[in-house]
N, C-alpha and C. Protein backbone atom coordinates (compact mmCIF):
# COMPACT_ATOMS: atom_id res chain seq x y z
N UNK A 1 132.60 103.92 138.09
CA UNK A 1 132.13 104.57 139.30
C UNK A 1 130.74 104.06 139.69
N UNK A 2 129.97 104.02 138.70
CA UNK A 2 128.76 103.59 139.16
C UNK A 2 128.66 102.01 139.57
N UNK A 3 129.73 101.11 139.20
CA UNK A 3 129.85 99.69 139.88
C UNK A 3 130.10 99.45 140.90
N UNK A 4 130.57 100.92 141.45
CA UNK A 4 131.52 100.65 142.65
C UNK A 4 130.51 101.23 143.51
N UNK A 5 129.23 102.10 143.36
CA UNK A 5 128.18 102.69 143.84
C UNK A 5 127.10 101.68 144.10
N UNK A 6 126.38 100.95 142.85
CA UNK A 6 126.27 99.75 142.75
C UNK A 6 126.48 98.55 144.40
N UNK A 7 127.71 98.23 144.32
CA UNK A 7 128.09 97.16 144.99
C UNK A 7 128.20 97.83 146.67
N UNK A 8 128.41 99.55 146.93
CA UNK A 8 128.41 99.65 148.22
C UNK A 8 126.94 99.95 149.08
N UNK A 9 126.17 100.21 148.13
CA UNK A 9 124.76 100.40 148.65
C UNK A 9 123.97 99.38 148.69
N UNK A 10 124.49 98.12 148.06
CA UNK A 10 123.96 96.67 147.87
C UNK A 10 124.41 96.21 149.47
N UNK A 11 125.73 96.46 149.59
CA UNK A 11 126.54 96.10 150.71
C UNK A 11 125.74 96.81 152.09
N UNK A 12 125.44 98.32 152.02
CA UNK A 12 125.00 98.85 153.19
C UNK A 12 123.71 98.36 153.62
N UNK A 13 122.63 98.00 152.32
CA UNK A 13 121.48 97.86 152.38
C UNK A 13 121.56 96.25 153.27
N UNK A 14 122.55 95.48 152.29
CA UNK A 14 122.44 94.13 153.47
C UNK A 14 122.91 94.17 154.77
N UNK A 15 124.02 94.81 155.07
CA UNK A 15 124.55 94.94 156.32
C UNK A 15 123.04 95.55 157.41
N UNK A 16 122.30 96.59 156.97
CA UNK A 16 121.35 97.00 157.51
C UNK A 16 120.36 95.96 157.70
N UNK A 17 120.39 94.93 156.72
CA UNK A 17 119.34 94.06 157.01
C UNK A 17 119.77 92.97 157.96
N UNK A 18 120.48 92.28 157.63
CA UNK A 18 121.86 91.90 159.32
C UNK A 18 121.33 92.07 160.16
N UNK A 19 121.52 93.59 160.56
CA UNK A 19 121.22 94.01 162.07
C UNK A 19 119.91 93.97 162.24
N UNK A 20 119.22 94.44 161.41
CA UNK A 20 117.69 94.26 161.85
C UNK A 20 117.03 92.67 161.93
N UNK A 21 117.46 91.92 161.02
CA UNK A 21 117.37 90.56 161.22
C UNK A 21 117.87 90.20 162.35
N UNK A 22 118.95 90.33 163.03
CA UNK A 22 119.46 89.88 164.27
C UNK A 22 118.65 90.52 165.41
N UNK A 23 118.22 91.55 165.45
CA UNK A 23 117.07 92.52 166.34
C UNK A 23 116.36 91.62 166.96
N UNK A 24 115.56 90.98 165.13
CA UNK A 24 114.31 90.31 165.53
C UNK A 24 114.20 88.99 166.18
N UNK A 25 115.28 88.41 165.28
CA UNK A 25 115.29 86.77 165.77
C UNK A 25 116.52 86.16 166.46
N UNK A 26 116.80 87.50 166.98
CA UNK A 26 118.69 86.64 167.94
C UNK A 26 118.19 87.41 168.95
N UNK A 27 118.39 88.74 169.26
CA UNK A 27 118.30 89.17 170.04
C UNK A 27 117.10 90.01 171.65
N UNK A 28 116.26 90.09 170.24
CA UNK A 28 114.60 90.37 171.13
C UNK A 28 114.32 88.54 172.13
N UNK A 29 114.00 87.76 171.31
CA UNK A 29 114.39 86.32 171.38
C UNK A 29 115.37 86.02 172.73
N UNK A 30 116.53 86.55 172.91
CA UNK A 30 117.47 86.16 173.82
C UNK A 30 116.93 87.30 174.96
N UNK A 31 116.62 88.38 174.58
CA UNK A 31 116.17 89.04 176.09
C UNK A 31 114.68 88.74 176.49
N UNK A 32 114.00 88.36 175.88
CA UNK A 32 112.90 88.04 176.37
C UNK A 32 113.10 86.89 177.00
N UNK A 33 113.89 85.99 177.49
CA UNK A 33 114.24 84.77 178.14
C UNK A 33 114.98 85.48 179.17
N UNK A 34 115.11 86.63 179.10
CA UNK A 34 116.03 87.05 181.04
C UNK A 34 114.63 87.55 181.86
N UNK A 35 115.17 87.46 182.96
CA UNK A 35 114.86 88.15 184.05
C UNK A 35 114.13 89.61 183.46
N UNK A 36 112.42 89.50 183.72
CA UNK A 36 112.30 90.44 183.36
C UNK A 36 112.61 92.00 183.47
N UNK A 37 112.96 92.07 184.77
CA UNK A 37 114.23 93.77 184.42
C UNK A 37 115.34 93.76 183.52
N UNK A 38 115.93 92.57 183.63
CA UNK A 38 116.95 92.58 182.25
C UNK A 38 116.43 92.67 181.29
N UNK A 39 114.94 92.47 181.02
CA UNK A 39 114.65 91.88 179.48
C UNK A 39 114.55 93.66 178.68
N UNK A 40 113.81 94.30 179.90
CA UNK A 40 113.30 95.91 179.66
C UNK A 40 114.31 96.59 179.77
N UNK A 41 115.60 95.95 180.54
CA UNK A 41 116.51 97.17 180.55
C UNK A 41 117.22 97.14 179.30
N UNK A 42 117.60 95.43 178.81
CA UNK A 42 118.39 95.46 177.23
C UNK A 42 117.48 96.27 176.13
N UNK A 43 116.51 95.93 176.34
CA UNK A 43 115.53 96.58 175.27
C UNK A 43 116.07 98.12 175.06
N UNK A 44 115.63 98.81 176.67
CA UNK A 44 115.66 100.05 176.81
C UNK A 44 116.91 100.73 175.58
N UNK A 45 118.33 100.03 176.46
CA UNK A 45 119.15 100.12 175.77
C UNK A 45 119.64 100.30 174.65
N UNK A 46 119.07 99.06 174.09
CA UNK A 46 119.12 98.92 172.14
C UNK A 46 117.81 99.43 171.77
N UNK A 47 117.67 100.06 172.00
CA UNK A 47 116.39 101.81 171.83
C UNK A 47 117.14 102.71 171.84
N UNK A 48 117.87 102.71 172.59
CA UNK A 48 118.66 104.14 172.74
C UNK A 48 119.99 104.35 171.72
N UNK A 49 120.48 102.81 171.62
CA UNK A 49 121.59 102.51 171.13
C UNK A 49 121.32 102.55 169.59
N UNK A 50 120.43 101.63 168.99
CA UNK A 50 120.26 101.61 167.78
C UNK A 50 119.11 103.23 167.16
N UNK A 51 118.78 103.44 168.10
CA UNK A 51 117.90 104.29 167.72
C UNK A 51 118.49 105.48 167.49
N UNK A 52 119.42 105.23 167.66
CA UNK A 52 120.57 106.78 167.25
C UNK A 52 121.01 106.25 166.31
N UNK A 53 121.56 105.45 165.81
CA UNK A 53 122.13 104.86 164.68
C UNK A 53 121.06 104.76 163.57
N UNK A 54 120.00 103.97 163.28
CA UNK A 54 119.65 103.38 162.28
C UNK A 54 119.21 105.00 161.61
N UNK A 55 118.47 105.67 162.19
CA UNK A 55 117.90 106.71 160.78
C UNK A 55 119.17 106.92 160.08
N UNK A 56 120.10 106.88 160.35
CA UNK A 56 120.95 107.58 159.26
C UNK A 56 121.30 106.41 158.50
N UNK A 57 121.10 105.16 158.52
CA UNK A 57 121.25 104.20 157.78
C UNK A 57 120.65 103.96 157.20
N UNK A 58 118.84 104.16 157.22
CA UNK A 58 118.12 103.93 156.96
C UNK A 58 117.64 104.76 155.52
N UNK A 59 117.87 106.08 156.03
CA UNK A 59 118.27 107.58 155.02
C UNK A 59 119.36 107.30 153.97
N UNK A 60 120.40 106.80 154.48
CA UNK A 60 121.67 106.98 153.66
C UNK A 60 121.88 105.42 152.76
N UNK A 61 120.93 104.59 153.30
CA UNK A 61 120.46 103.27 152.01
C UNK A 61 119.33 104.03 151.23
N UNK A 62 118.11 104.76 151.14
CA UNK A 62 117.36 105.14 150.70
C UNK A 62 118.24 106.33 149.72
N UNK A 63 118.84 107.49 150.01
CA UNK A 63 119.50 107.74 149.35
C UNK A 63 120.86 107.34 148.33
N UNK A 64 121.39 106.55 148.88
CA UNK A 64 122.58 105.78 147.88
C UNK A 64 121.30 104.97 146.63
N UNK A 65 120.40 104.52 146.80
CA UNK A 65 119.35 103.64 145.72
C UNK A 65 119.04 104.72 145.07
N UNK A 66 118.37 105.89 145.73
CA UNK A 66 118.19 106.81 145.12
C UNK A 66 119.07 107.52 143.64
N UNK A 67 120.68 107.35 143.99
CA UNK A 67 121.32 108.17 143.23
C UNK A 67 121.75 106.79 142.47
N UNK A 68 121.41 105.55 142.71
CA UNK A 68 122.12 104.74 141.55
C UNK A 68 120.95 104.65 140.69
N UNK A 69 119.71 104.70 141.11
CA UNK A 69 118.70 104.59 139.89
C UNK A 69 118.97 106.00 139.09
N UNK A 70 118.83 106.90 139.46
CA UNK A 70 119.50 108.16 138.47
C UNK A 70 120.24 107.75 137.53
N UNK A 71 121.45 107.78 138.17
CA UNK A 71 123.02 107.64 137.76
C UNK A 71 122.38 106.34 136.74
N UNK A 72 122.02 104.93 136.79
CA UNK A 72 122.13 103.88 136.22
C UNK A 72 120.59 104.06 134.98
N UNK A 73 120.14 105.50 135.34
CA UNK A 73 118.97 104.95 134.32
C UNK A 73 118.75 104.20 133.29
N UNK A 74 120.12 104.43 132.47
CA UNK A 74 119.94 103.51 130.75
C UNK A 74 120.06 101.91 131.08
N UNK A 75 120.41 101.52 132.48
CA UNK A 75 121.71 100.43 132.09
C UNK A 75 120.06 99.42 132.76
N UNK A 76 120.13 97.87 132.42
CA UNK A 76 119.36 96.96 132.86
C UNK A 76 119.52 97.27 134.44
N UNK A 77 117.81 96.69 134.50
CA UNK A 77 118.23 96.18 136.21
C UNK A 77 117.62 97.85 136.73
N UNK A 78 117.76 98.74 136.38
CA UNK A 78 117.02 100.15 137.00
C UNK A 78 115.76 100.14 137.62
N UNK A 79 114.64 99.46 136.87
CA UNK A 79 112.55 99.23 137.78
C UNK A 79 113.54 98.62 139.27
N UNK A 80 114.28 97.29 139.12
CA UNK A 80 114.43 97.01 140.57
C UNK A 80 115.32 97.72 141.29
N UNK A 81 115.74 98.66 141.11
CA UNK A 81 116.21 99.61 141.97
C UNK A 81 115.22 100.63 142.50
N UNK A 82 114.70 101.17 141.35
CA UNK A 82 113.37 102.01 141.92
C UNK A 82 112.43 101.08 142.92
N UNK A 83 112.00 100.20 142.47
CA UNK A 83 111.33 99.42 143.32
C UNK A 83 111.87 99.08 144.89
N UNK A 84 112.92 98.57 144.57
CA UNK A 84 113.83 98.87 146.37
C UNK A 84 113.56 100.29 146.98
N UNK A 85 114.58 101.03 145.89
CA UNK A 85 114.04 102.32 146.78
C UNK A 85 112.18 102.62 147.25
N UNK A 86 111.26 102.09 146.71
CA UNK A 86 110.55 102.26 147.03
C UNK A 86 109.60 101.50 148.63
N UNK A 87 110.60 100.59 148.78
CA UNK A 87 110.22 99.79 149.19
C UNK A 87 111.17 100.19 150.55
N UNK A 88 112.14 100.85 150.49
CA UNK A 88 113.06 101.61 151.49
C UNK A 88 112.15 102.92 152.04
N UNK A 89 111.82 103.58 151.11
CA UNK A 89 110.47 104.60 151.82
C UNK A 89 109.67 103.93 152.55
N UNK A 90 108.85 103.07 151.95
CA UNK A 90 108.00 102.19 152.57
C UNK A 90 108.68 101.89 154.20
N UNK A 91 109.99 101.22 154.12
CA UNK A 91 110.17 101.02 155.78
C UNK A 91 110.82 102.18 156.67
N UNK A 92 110.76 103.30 155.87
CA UNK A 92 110.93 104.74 156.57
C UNK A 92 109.57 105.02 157.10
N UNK A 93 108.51 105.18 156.34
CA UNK A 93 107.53 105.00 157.05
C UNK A 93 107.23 104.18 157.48
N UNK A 94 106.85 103.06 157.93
CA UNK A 94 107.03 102.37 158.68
C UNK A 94 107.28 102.72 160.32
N UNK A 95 108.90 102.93 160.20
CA UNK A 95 109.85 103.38 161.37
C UNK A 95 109.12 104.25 161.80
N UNK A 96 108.57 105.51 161.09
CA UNK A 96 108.34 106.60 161.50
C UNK A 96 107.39 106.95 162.48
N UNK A 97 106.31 106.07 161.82
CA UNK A 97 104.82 106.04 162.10
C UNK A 97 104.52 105.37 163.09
N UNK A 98 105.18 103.70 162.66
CA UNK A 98 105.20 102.47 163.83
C UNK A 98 105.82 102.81 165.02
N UNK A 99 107.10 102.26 164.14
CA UNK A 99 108.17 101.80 165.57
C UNK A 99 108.52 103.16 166.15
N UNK A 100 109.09 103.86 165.93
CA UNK A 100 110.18 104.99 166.67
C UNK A 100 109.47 105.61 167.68
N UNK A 101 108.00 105.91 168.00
CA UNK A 101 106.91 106.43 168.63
C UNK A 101 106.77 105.14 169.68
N UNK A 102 107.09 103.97 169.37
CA UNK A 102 107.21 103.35 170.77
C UNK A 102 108.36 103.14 171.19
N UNK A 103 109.70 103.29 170.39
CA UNK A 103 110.81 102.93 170.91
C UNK A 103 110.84 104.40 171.85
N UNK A 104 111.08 105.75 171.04
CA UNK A 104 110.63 106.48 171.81
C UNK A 104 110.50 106.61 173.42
N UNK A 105 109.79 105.44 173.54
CA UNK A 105 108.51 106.02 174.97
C UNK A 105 109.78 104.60 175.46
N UNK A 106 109.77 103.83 174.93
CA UNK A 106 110.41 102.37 175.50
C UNK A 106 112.14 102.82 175.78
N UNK A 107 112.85 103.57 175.38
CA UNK A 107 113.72 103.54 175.12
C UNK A 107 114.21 104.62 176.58
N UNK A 108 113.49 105.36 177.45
CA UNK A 108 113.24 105.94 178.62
C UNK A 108 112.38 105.08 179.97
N UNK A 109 112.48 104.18 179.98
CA UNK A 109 111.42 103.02 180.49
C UNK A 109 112.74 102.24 181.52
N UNK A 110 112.29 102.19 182.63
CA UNK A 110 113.34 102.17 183.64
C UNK A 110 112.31 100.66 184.56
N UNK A 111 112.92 99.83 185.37
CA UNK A 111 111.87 98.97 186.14
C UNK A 111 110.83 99.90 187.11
N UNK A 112 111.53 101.25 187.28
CA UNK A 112 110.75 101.70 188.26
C UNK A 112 109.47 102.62 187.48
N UNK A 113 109.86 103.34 186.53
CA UNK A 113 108.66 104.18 185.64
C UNK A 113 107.85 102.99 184.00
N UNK A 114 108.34 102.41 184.41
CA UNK A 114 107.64 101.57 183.05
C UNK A 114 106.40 101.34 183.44
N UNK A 115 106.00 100.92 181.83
CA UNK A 115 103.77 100.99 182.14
C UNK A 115 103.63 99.64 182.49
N UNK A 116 102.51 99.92 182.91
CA UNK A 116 101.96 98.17 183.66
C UNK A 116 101.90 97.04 181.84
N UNK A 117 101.61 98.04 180.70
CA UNK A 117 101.41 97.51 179.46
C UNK A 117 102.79 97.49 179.15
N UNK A 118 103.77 97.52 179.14
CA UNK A 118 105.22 97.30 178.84
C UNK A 118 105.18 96.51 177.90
N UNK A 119 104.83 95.07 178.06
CA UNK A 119 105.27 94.13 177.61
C UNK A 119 104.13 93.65 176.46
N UNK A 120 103.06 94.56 176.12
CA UNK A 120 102.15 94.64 175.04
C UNK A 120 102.87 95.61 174.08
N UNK A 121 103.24 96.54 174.94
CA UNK A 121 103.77 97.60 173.62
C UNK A 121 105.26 97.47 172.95
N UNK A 122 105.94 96.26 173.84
CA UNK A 122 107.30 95.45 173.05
C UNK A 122 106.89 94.63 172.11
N UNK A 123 105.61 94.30 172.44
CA UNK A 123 105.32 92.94 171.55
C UNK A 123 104.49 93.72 170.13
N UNK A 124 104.34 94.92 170.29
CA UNK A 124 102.98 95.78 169.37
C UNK A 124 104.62 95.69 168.36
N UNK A 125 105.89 96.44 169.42
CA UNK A 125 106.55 96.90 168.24
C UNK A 125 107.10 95.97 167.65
N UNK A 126 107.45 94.46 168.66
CA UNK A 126 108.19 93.16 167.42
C UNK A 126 107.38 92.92 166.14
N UNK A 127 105.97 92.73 165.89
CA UNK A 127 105.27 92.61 165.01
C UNK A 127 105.14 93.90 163.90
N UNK A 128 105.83 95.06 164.15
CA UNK A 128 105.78 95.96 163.15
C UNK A 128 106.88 95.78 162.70
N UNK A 129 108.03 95.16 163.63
CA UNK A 129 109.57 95.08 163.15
C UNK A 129 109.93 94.00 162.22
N UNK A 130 108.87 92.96 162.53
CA UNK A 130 108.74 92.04 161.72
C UNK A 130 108.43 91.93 160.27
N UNK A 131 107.45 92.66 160.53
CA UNK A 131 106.76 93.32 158.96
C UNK A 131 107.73 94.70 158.12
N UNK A 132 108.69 95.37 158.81
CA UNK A 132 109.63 96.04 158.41
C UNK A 132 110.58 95.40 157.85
N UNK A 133 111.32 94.27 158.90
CA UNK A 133 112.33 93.43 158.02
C UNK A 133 111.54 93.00 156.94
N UNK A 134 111.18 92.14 157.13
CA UNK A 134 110.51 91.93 155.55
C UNK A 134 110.22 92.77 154.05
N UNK A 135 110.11 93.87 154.65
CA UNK A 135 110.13 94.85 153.61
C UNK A 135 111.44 95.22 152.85
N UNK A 136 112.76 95.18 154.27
CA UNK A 136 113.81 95.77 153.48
C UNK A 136 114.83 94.58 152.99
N UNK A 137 114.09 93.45 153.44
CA UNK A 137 114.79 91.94 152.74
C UNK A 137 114.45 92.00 151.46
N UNK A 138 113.08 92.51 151.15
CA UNK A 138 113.09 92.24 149.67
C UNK A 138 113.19 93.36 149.24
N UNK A 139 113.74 94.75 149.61
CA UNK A 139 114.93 95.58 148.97
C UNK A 139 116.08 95.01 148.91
N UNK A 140 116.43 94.54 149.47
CA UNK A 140 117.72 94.10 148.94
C UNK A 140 118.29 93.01 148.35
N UNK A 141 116.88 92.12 148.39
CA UNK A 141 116.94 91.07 147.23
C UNK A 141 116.81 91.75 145.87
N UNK A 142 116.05 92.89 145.73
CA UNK A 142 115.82 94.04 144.40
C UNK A 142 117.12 94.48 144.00
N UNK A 143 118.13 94.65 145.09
CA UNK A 143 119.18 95.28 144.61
C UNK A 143 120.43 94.45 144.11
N UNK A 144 119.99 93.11 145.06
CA UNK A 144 120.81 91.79 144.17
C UNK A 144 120.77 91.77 142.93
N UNK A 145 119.78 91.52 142.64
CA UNK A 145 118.87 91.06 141.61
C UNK A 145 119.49 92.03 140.46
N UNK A 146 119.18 93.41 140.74
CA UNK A 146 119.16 94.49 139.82
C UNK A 146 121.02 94.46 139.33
N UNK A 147 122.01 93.81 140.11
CA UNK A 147 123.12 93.73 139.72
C UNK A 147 123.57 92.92 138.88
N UNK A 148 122.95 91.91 138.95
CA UNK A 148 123.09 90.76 138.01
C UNK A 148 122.54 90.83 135.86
């Protein structure tokens, strides 16, 4: 049971990193090359879109690490699980503090009510998102790692 716990929170944690990797460098990337009302309205969008989605992914990778470092205490490979998980808090805060407080405000941002700073406070949040992926890449290199 615990292999099979193991291998699906390894699985969720990368799949989560996927999407956030694609966020940063496929897709922010591809709308910032439209028409700038397209660029604010896709944004808007995948604010609204992902921003309903990820906390619970975000929660429910932090918790699945959570219960395999428990569950796996005796067995090798446990510090890098704690360490992921720690490092999964880490981009909860992050989210919390950083990003979600501008997606937030961005994610209601229309061509006609958006701030004259729009396009400072997309760029404030790519550079926190940046520094987020990074954080949960090397959770889940921890959780590779910790399987082996």
């Amino acid at each position: 049971m615990l292999d099979a716990l193991e291998v699906v929170t390894t699985v969720l944690v990368g799949l989560m990193v996927g999407v956030e990797f694609s966020v940063a460098f496929v897709m922010n990337p591809i709308f910032s090359k439209l028409p700038e009302d397209s660029d604010q309205l896709a944004r808007a969008h995948g604010g609204r879109m992902l921003g309903a989605l990820m906390p619970f992914w975000y929660i429910g990778s932090l918790v699945l690490s959570a219960v395999w470092a428990v569950a796996g205490w005796h067995r090798h490979g446990t510090g890098l699980v704690v360490t992921a998980g720690a490092l999964l808090i880490l981009s909860v805060i992050m989210s919390v503090l950083l990003l979600v407080p501008i997606n937030n405000r961005g994610k209601t941002w229309t061509p006609e009510n958006r701030p004259e700073d729009w396009k400072e406070q997309m760029n404030r949040w790519n550079r926190f998102h940046y520094a987020r992926v990074a954080v949960i890449v090397a959770a889940f290199t921890l959780l590779v790692a910790a399987l082996v």
